[in-house]
C-alpha atoms as a PDB file:
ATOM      1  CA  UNK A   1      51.623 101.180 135.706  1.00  0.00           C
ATOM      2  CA  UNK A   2      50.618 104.286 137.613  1.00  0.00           C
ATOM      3  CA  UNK A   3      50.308 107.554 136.190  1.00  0.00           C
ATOM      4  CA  UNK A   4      51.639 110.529 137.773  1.00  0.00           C
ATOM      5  CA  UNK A   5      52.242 114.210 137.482  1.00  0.00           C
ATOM      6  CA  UNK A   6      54.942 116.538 138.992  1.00  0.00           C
ATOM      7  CA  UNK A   7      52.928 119.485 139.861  1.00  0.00           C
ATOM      8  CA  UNK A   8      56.171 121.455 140.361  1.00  0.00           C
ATOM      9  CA  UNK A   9      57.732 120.844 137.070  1.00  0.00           C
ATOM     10  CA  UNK A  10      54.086 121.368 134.958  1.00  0.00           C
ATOM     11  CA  UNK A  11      53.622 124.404 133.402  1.00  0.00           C
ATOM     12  CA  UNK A  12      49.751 123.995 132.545  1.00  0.00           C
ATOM     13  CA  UNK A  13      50.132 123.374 128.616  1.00  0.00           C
ATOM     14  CA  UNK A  14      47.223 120.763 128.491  1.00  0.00           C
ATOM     15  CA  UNK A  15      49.065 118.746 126.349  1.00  0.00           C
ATOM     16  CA  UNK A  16      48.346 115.555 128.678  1.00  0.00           C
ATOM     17  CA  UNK A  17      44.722 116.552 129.087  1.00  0.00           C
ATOM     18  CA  UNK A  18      44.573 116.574 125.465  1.00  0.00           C
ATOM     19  CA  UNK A  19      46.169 113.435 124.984  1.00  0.00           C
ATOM     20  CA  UNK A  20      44.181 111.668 127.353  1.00  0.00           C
ATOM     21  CA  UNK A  21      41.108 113.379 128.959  1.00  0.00           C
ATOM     22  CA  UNK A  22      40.484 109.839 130.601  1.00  0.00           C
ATOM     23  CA  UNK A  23      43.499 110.370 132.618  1.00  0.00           C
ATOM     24  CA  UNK A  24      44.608 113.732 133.424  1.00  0.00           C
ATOM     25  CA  UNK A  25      42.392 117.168 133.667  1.00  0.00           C
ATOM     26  CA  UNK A  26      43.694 120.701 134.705  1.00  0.00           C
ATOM     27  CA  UNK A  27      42.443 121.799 137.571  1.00  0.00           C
ATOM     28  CA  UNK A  28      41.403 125.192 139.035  1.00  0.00           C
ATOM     29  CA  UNK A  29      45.059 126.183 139.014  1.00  0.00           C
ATOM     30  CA  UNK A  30      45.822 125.520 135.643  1.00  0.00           C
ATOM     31  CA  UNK A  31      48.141 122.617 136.339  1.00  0.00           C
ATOM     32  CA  UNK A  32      48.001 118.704 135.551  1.00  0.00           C
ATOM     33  CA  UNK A  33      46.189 116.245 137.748  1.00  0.00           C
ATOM     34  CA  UNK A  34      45.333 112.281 137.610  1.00  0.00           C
ATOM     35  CA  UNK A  35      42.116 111.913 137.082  1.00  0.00           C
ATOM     36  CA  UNK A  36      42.298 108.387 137.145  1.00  0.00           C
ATOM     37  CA  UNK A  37      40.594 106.111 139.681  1.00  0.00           C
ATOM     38  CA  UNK A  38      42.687 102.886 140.360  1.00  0.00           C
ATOM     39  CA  UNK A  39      46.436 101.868 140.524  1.00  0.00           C
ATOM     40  CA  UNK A  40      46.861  99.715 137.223  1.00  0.00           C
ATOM     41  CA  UNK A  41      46.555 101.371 133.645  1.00  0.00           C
ATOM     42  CA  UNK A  42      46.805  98.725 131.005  1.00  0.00           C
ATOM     43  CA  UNK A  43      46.237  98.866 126.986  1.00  0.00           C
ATOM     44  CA  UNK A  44      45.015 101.791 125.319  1.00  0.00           C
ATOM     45  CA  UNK A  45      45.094 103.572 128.926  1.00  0.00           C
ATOM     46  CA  UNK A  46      48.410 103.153 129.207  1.00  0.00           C
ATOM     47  CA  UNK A  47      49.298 103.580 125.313  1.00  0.00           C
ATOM     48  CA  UNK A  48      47.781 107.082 125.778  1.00  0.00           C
ATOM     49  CA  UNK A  49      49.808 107.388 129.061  1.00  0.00           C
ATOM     50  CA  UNK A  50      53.059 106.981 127.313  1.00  0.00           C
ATOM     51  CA  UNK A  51      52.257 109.392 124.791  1.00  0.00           C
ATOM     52  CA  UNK A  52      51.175 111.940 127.282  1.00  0.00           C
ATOM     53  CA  UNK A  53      54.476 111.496 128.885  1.00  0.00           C
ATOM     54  CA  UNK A  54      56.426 111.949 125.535  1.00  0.00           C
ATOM     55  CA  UNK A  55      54.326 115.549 124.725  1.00  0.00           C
ATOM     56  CA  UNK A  56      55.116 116.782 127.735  1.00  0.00           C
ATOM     57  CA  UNK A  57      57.725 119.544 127.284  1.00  0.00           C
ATOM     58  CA  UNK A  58      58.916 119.783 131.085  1.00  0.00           C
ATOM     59  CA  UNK A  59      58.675 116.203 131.834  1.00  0.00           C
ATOM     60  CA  UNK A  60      56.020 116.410 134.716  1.00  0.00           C
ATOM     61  CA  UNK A  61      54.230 113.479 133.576  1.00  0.00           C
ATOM     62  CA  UNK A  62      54.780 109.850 134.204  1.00  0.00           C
ATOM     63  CA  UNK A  63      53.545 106.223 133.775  1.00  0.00           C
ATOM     64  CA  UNK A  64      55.578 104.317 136.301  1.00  0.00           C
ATOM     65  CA  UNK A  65      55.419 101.250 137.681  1.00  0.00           C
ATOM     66  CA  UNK A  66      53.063 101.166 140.605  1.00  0.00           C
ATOM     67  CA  UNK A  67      54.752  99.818 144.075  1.00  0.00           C
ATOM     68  CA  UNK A  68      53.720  96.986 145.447  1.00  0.00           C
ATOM     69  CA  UNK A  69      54.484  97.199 149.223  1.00  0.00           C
ATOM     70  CA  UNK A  70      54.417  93.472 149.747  1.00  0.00           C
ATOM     71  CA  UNK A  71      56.850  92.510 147.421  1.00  0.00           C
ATOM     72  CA  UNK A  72      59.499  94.773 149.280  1.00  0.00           C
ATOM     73  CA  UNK A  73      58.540  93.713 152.721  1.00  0.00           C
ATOM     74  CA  UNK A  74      58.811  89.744 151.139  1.00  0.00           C
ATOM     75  CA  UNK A  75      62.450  90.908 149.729  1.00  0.00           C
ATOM     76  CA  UNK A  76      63.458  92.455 153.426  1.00  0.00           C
ATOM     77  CA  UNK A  77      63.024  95.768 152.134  1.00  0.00           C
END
């Protein structure tokens, strides 16, 4: 799993920052950003992740499956 934010729907409430200062920050803007280094969350990253994405009140963050290029090419995508 990846995480992800929607800069266009977040509104700035921290609530993901809060949640999981490991993962997200707000930056200079006052929006949401990944803070995150890698492609993978697992365990209590992710746990924290999903409940990020659950306090979020416009729905701007995510923890979605990362893609994995290969796999489509190898399926003739």
């Amino acid at each position: 799993m990846k995480p992800y934010v929607d800069r266009e729907l977040c509104m700035g409430c921290k609530a993901c920052a809060i949640h999981c200062p490991d993962i997200f920050k707000i930056d200079s803007q006052g929006l949401s950003e990944v803070i995150f280094q890698g492609d993978n969350i697992t365990g209590t990253a992710l746990k924290c992740a999903q409940q990020a994405e659950e306090a979020c009140p416009t729905g701007a963050i995510r923890a979605q499956k990362a893609v994995n290029l290969m796999d489509d090419h190898s399926r003739g995508v």
